[in-house]
N, C-alpha and C. Protein backbone atom coordinates (compact mmCIF):
# COMPACT_ATOMS: atom_id res chain seq x y z
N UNK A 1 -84.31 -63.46 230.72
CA UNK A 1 -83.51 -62.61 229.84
C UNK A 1 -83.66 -63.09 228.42
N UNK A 2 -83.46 -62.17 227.57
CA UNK A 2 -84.02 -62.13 226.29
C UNK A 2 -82.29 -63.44 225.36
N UNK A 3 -82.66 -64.50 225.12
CA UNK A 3 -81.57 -65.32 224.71
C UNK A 3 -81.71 -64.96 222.89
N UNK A 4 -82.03 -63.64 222.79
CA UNK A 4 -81.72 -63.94 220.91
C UNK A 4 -79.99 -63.88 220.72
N UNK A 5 -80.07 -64.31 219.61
CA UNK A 5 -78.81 -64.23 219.11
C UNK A 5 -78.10 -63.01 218.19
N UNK A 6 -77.22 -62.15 218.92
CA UNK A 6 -76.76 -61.10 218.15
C UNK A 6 -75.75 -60.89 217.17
N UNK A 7 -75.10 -60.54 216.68
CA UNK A 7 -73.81 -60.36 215.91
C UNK A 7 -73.24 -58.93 216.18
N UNK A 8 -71.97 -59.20 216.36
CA UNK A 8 -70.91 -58.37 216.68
C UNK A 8 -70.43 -57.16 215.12
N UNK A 9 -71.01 -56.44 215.41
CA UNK A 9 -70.39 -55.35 214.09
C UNK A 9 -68.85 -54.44 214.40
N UNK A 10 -68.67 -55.04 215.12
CA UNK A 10 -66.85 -54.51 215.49
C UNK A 10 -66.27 -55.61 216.51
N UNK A 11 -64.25 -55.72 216.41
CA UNK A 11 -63.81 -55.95 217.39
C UNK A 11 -64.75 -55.39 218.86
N UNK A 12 -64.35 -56.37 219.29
CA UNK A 12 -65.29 -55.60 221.31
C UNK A 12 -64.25 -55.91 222.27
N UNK A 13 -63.67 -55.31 222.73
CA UNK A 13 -62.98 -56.03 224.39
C UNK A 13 -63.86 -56.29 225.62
N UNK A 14 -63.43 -57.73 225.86
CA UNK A 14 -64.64 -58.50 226.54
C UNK A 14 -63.44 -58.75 227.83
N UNK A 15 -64.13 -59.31 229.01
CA UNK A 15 -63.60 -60.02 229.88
C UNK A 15 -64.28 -61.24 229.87
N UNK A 16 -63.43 -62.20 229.75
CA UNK A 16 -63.48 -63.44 230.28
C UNK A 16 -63.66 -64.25 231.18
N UNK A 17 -65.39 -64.92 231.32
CA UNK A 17 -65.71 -65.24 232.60
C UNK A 17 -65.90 -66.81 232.95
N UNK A 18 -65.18 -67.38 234.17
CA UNK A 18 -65.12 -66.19 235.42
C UNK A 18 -63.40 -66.31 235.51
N UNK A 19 -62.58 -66.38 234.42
CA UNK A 19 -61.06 -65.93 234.60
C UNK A 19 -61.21 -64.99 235.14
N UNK A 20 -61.70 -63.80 234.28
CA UNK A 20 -60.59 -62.60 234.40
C UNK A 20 -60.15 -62.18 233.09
N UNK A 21 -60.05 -63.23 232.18
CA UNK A 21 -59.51 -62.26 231.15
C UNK A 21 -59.61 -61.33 230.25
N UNK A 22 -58.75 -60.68 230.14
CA UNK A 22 -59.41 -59.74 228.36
C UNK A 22 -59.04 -60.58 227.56
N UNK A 23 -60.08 -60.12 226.81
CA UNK A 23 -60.19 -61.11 225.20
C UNK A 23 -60.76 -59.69 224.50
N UNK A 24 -60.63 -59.93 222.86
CA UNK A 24 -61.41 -59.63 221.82
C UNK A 24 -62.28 -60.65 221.83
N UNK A 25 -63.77 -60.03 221.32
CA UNK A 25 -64.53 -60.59 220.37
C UNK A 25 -64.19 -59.93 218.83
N UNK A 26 -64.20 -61.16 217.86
CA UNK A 26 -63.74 -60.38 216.63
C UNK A 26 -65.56 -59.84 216.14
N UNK A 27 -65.53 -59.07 215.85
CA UNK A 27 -66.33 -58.81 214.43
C UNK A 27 -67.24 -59.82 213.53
N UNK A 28 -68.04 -59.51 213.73
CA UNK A 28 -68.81 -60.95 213.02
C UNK A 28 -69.34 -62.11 213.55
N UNK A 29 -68.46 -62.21 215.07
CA UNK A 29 -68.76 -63.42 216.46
C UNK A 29 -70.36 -63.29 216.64
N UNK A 30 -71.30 -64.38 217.21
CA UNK A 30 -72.20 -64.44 217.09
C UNK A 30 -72.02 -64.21 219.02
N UNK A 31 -73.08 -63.71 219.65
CA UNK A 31 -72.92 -63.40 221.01
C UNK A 31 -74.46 -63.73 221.75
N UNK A 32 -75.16 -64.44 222.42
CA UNK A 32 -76.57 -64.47 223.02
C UNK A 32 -76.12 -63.73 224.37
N UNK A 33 -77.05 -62.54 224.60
CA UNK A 33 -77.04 -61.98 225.89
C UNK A 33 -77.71 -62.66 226.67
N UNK A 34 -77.07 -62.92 228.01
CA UNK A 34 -77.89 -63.79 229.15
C UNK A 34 -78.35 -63.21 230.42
N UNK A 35 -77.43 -61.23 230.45
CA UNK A 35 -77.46 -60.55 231.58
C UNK A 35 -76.87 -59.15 231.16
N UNK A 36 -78.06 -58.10 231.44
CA UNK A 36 -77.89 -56.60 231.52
C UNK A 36 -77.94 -56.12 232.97
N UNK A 37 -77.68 -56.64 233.67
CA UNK A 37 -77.67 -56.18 235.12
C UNK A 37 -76.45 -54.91 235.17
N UNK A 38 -76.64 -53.96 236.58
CA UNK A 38 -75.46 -53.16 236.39
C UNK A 38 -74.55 -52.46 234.92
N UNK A 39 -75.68 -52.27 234.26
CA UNK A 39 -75.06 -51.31 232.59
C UNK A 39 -73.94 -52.57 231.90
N UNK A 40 -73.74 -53.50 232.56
CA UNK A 40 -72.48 -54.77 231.52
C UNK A 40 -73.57 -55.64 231.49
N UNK A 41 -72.93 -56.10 229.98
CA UNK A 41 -73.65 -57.06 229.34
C UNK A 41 -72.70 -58.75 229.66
N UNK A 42 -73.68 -59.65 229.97
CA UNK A 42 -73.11 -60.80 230.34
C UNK A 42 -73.45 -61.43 228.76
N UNK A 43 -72.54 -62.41 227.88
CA UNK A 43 -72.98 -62.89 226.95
C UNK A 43 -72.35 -64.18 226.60
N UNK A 44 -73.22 -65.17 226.25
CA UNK A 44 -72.63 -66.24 226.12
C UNK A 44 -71.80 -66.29 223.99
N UNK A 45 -70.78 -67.06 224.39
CA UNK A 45 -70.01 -67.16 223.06
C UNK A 45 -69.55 -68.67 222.85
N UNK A 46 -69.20 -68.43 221.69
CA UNK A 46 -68.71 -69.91 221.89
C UNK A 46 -67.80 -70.64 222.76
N UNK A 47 -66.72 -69.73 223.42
CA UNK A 47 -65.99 -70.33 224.47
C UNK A 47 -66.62 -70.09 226.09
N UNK A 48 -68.04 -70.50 226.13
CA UNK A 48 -68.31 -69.95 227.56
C UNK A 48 -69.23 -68.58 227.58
N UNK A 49 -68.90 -67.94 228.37
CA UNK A 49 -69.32 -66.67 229.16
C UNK A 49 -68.56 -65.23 229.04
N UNK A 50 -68.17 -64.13 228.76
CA UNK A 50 -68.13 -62.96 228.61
C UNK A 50 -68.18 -62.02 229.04
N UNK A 51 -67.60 -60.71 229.82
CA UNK A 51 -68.31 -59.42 230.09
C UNK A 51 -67.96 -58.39 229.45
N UNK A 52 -69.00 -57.81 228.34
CA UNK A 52 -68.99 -56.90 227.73
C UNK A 52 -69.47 -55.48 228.23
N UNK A 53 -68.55 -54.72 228.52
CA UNK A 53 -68.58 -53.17 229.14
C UNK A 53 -69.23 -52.06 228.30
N UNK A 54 -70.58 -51.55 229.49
CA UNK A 54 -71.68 -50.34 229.08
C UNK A 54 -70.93 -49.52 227.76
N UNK A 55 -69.47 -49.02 227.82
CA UNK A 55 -69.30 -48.77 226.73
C UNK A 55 -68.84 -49.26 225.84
N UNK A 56 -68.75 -50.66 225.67
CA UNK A 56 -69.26 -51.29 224.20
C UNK A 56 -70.24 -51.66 223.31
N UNK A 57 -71.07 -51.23 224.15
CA UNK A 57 -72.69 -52.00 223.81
C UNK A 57 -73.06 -52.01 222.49
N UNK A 58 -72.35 -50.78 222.15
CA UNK A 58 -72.92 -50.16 220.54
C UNK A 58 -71.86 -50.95 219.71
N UNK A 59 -70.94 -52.33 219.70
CA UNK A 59 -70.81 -53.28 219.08
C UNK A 59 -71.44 -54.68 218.73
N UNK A 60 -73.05 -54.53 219.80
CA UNK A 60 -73.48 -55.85 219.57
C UNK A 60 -74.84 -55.29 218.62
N UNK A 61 -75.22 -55.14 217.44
CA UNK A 61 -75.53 -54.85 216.40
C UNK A 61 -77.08 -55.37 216.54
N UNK A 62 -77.52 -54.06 216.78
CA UNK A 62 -79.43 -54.41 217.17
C UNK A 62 -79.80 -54.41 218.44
N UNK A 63 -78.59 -54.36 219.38
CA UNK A 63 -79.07 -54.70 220.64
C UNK A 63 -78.86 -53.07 221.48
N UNK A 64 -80.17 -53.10 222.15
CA UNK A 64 -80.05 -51.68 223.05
C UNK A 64 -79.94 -52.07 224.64
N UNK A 65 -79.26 -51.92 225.10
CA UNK A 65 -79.13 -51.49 227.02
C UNK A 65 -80.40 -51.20 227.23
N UNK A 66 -80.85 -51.59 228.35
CA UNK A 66 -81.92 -51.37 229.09
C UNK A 66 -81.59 -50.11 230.21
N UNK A 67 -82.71 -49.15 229.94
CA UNK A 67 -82.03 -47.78 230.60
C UNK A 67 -82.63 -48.94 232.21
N UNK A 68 -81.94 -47.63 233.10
CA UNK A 68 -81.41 -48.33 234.57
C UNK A 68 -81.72 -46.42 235.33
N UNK A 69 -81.98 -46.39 236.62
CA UNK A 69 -82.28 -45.75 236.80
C UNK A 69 -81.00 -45.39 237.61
N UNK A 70 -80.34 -43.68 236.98
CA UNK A 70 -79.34 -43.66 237.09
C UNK A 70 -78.97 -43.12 238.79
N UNK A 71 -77.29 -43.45 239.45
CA UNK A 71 -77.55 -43.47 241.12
C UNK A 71 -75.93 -42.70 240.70
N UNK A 72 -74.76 -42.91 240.03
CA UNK A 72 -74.11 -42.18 239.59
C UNK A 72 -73.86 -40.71 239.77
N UNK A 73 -73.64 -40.16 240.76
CA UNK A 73 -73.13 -38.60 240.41
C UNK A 73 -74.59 -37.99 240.82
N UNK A 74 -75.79 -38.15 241.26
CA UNK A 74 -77.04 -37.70 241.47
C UNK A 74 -77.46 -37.30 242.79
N UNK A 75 -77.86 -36.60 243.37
CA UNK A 75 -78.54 -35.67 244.34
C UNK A 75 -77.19 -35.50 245.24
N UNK A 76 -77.62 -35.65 246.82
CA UNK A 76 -76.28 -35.74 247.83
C UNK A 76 -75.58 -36.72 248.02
N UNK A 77 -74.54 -36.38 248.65
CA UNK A 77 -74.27 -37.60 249.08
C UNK A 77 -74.41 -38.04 250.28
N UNK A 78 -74.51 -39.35 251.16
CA UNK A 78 -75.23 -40.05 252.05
C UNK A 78 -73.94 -41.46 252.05
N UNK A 79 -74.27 -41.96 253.09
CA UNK A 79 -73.98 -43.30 253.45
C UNK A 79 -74.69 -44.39 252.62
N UNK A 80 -75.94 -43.96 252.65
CA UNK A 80 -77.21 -44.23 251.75
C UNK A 80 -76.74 -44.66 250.11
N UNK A 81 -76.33 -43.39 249.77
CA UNK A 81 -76.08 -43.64 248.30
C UNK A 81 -74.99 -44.34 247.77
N UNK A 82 -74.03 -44.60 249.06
CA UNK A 82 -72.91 -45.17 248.48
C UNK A 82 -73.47 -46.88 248.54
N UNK A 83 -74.05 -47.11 249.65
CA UNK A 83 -75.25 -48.64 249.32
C UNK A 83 -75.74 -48.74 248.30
N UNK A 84 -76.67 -47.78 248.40
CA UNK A 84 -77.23 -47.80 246.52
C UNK A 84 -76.41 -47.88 244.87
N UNK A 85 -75.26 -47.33 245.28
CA UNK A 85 -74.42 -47.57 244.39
C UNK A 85 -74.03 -48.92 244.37
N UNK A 86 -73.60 -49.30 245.05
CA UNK A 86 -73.15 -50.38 245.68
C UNK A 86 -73.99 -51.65 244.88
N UNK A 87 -75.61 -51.59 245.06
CA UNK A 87 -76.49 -52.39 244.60
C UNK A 87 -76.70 -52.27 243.45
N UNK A 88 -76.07 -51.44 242.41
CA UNK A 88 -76.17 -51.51 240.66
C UNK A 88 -74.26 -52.19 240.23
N UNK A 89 -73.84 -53.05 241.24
CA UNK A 89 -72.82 -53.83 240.98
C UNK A 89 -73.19 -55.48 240.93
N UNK A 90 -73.13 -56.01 240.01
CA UNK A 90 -73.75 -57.44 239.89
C UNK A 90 -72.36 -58.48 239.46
N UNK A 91 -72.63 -59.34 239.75
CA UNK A 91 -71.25 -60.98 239.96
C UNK A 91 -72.27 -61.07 237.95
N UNK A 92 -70.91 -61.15 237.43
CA UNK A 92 -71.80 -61.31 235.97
C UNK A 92 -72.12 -62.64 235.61
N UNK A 93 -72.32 -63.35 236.50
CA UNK A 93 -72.82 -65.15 236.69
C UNK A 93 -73.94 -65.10 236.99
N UNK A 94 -74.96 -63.91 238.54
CA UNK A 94 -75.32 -64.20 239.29
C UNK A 94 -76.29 -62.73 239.27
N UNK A 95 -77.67 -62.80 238.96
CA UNK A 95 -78.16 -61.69 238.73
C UNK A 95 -78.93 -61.46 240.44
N UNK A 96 -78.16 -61.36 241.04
CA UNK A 96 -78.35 -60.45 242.33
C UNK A 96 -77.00 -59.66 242.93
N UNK A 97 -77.09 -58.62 243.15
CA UNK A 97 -76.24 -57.27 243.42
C UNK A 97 -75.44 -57.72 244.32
N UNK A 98 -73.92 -57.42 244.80
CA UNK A 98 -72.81 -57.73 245.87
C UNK A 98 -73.31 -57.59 246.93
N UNK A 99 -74.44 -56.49 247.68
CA UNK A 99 -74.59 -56.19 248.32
C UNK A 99 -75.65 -57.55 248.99
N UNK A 100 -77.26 -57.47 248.06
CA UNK A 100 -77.59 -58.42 248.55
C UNK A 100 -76.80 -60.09 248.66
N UNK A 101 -75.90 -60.29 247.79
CA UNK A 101 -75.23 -61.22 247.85
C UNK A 101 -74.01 -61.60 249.21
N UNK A 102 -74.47 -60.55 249.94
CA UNK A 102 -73.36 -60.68 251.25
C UNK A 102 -72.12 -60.28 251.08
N UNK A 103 -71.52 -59.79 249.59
CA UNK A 103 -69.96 -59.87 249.58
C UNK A 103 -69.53 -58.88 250.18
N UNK A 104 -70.28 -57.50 250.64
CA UNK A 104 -69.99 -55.89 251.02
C UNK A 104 -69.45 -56.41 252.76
N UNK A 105 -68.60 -56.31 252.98
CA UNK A 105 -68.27 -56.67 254.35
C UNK A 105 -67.82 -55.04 255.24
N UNK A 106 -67.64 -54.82 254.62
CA UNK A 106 -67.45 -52.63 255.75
C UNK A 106 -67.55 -51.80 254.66
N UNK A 107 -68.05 -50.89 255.01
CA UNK A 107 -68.21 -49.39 254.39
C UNK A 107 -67.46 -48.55 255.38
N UNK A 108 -66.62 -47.59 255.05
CA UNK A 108 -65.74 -46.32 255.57
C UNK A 108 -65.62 -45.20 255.05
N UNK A 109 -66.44 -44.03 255.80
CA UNK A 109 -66.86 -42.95 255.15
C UNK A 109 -65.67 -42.08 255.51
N UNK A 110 -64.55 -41.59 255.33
CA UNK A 110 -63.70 -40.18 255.96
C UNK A 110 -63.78 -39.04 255.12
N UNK A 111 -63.85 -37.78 256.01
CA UNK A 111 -64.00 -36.80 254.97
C UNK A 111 -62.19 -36.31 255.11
N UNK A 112 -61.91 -35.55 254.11
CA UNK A 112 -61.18 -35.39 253.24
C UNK A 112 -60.55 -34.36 252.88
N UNK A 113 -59.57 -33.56 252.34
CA UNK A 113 -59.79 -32.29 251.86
C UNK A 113 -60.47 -32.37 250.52
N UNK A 114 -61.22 -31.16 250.72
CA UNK A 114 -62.55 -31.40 249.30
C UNK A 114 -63.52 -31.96 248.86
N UNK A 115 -63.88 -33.17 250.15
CA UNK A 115 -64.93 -34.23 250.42
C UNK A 115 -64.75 -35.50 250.94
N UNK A 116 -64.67 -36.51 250.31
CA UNK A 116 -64.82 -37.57 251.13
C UNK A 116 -64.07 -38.80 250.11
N UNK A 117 -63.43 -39.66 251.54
CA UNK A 117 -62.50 -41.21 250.94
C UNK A 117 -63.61 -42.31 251.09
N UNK A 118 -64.23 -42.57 250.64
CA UNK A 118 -64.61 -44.27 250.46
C UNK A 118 -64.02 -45.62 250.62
N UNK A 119 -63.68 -46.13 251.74
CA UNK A 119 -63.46 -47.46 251.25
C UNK A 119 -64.11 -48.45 251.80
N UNK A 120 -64.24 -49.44 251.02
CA UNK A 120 -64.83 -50.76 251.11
C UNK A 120 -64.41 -52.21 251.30
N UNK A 121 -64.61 -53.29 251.86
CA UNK A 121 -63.66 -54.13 252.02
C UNK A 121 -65.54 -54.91 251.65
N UNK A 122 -64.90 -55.95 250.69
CA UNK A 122 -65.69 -57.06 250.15
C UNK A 122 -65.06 -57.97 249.87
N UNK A 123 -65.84 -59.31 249.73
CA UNK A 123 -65.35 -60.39 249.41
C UNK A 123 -65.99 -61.53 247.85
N UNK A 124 -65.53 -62.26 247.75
CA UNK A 124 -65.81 -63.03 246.27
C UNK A 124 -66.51 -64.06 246.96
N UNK A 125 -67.61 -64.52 245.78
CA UNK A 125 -68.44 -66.28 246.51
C UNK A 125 -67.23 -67.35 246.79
N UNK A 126 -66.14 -67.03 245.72
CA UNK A 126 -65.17 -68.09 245.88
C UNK A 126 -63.59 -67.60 245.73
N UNK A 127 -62.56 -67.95 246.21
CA UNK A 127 -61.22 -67.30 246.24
C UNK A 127 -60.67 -67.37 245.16
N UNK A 128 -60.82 -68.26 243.85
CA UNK A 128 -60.27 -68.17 242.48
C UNK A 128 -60.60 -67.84 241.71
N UNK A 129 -61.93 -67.05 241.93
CA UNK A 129 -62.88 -65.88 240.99
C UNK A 129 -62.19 -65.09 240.37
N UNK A 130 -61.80 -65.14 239.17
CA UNK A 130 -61.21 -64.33 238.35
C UNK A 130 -61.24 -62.59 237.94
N UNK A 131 -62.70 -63.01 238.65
CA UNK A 131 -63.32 -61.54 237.79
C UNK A 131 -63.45 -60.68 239.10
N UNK A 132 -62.77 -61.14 240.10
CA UNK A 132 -62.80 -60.16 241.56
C UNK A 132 -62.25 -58.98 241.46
N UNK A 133 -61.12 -58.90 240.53
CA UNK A 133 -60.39 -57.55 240.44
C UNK A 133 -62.42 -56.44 239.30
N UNK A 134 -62.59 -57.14 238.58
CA UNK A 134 -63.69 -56.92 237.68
C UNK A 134 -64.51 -56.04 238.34
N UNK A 135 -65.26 -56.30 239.45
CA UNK A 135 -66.24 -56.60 239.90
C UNK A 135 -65.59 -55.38 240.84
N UNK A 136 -64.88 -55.61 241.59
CA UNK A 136 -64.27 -54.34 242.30
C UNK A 136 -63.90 -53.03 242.17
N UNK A 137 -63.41 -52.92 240.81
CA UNK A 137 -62.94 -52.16 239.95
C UNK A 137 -64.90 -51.38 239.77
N UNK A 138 -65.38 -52.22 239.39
CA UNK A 138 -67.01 -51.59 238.58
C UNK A 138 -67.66 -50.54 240.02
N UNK A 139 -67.22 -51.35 241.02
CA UNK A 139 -67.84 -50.84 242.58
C UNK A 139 -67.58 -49.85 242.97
N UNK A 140 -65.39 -49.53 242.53
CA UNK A 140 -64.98 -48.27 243.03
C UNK A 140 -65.32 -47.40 242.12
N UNK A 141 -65.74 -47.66 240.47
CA UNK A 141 -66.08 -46.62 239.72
C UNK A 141 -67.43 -46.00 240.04
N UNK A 142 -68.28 -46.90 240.75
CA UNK A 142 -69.44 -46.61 240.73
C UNK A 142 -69.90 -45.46 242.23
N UNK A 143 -68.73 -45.90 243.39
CA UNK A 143 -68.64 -44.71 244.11
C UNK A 143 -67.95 -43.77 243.86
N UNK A 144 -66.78 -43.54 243.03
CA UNK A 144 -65.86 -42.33 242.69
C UNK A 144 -66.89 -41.72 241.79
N UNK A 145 -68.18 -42.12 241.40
CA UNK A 145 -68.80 -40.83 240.46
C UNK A 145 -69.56 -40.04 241.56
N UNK A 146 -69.97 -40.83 242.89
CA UNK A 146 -70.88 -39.50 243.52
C UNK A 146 -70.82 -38.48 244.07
N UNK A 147 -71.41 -37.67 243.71
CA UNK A 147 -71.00 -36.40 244.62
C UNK A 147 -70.31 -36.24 245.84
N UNK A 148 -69.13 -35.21 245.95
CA UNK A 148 -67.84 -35.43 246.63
C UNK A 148 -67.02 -36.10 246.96
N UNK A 149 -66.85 -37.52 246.57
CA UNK A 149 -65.93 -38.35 246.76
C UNK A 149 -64.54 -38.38 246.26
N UNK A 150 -64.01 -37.92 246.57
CA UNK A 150 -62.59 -37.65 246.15
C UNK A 150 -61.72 -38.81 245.20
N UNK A 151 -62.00 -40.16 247.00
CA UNK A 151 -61.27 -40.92 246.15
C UNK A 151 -61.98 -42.48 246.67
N UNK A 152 -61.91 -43.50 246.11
CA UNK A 152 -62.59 -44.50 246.71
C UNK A 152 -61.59 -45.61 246.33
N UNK A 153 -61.72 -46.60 247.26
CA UNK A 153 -60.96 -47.47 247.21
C UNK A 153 -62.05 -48.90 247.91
N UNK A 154 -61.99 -50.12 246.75
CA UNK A 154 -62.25 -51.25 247.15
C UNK A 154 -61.51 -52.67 247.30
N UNK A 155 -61.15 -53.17 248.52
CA UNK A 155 -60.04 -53.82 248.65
C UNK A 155 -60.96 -55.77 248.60
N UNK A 156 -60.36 -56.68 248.12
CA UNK A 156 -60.93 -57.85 248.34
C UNK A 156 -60.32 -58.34 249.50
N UNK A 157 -61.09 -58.98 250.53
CA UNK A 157 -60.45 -59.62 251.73
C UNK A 157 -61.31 -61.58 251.49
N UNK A 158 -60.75 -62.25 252.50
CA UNK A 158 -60.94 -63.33 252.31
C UNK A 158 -61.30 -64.15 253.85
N UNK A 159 -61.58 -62.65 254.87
CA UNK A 159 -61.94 -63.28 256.22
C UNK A 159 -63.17 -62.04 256.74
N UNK A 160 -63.98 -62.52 256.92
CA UNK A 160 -64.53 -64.26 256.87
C UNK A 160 -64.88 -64.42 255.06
N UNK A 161 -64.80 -66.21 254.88
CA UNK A 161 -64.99 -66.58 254.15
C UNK A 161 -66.54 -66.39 254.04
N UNK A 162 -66.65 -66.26 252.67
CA UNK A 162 -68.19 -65.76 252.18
C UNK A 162 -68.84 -67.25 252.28
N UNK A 163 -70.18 -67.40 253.05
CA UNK A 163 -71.24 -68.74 252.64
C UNK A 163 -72.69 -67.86 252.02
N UNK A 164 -72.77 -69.29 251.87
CA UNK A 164 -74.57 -68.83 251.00
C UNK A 164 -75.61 -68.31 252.68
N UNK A 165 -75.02 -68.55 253.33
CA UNK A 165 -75.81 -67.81 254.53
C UNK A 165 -76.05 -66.56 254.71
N UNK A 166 -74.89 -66.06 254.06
CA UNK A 166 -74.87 -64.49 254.28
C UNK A 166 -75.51 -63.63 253.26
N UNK A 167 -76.37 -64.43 251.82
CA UNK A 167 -76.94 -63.42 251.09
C UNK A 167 -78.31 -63.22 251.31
N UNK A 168 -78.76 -61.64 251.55
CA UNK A 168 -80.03 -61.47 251.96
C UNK A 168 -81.37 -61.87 251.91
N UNK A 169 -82.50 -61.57 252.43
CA UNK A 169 -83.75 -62.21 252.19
C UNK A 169 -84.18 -62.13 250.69
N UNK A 170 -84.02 -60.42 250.09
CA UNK A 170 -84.21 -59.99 249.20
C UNK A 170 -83.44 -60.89 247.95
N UNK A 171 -82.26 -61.01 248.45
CA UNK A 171 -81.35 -62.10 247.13
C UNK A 171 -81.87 -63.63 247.33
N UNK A 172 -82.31 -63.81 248.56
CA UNK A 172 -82.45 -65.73 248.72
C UNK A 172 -83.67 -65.44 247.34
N UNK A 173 -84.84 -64.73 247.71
CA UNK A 173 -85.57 -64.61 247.17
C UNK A 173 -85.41 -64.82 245.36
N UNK A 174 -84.91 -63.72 244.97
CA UNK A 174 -84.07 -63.63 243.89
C UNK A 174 -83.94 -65.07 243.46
N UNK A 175 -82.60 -65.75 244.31
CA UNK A 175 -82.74 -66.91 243.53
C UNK A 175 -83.09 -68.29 243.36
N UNK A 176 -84.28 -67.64 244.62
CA UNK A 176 -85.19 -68.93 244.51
C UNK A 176 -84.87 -69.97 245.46
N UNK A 177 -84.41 -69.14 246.65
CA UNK A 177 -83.97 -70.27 247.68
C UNK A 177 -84.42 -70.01 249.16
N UNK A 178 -85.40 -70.77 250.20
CA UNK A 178 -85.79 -71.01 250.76
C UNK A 178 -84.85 -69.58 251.74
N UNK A 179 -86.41 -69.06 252.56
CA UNK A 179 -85.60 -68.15 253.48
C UNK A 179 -85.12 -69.01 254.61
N UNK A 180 -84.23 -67.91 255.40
CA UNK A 180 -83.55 -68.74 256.54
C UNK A 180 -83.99 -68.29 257.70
C-alpha cells in the first residue's frame, strides 16, 4: 500500500482503531494511508490507527479511492451475492475479508413481505475489538443495499471462539501463512 503522506483539507470523522471510537481528525492533520480495502480508508496518525469512511475520502486532499468493483444493489439476488457482499467487508487492521477470515459463522436467508430478511451471526479475532460494532454495521449496510432485502441484521456472537484455524486457504495465503 501506497505509505505517502497526505493532509487533511477538512475536519473528517474517523473511528478509532481498534477502540471503537469516533474522533475528529482536525484539518490540517497529516494522515499516511495504510489500507483501501472495502471503500474505508485505514490511516495511520499520530495517535495510532484510524477508520476513515468511503464518504469522507474527499477530505484527505490528493488522495483518490481505488474504484472496487461494485457488488452493492447489482444484478439478482442469490445466497451467492450476499457472500460476495460479505467479502468487500475487511477488519481495518487486517487486509483479508471477514469471510475469508473465518468470522462469518451462519447466513439466514427468510423471505419476507416484499423480499427478503438477512441475518448473519459473526464473530471478532478477539472479544475486546472495539471496532466489532464497526465492522458489523459496514456488513449489514453492505447486504441491506441488494436487491430485495428488506431488512438485514448482523449480530456478534462469541461461540465458538474464533482461532487462526478457521481463516481460509485463500486468506492463509493472503497473509503469508503456511496452509493447513
Amino acid at each position: 500500500m501506497d505509505s505517502t503522506t497526505y493532509r487533511l483539507n477538512r475536519d473528517c470523522s474517523a473511528t478509532r482503531i481498534p477502540a471503537g471510537d469516533a474522533i475528529t481528525l482536525a484539518a490540517g492533520s497529516e494522515v499516511s494511508v495504510m489500507q483501501t480495502l472495502g471503500g474505508n480508508i485505514t490511516v495511520r496518525i499520530d495517535a495510532g490507527l484510524a477508520r476513515i469512511a468511503r464518504e469522507d475520502v474527499s477530505a484527505i486532499e490528493g488522495f483518490e479511492l481505488p474504484s472496487e468493483t461494485p457488488v452493492e444493489g447489482s444484478g439478482e439476488f442469490s445466497e451467492t451475492a450476499v457472500w460476495e457482499a460479505l467479502k468487500t467487508c475487511f477488519d481495518p487492521e487486517i487486509p483479508v475479508n471477514i469471510v475469508d477470515l473465518g468470522l462469518v459463522y451462519d447466513l439466514a436467508i427468510e423471505p419476507v413481505a416484499g423480499g427478503r430478511h438477512v441475518d448473519v451471526k459473526m464473530t471478532l479475532t478477539a472479544p475486546g475489538c472495539g471496532m466489532g460494532p464497526v465492522i458489523a454495521e459496514d456488513a449489514r449496510q453492505k447486504i441491506a443495499a441488494l436487491p430485495t432485502v428488506v431488512t438485514a441484521k448482523v449480530h456478534i456472537v462469541w461461540d465458538p471462539i474464533w482461532t487462526p484455524h478457521m481463516i481460509s486457504a485463500a486468506g492463509r495465503e493472503k497473509l503469508g501463512l503456511p496452509p493447513q
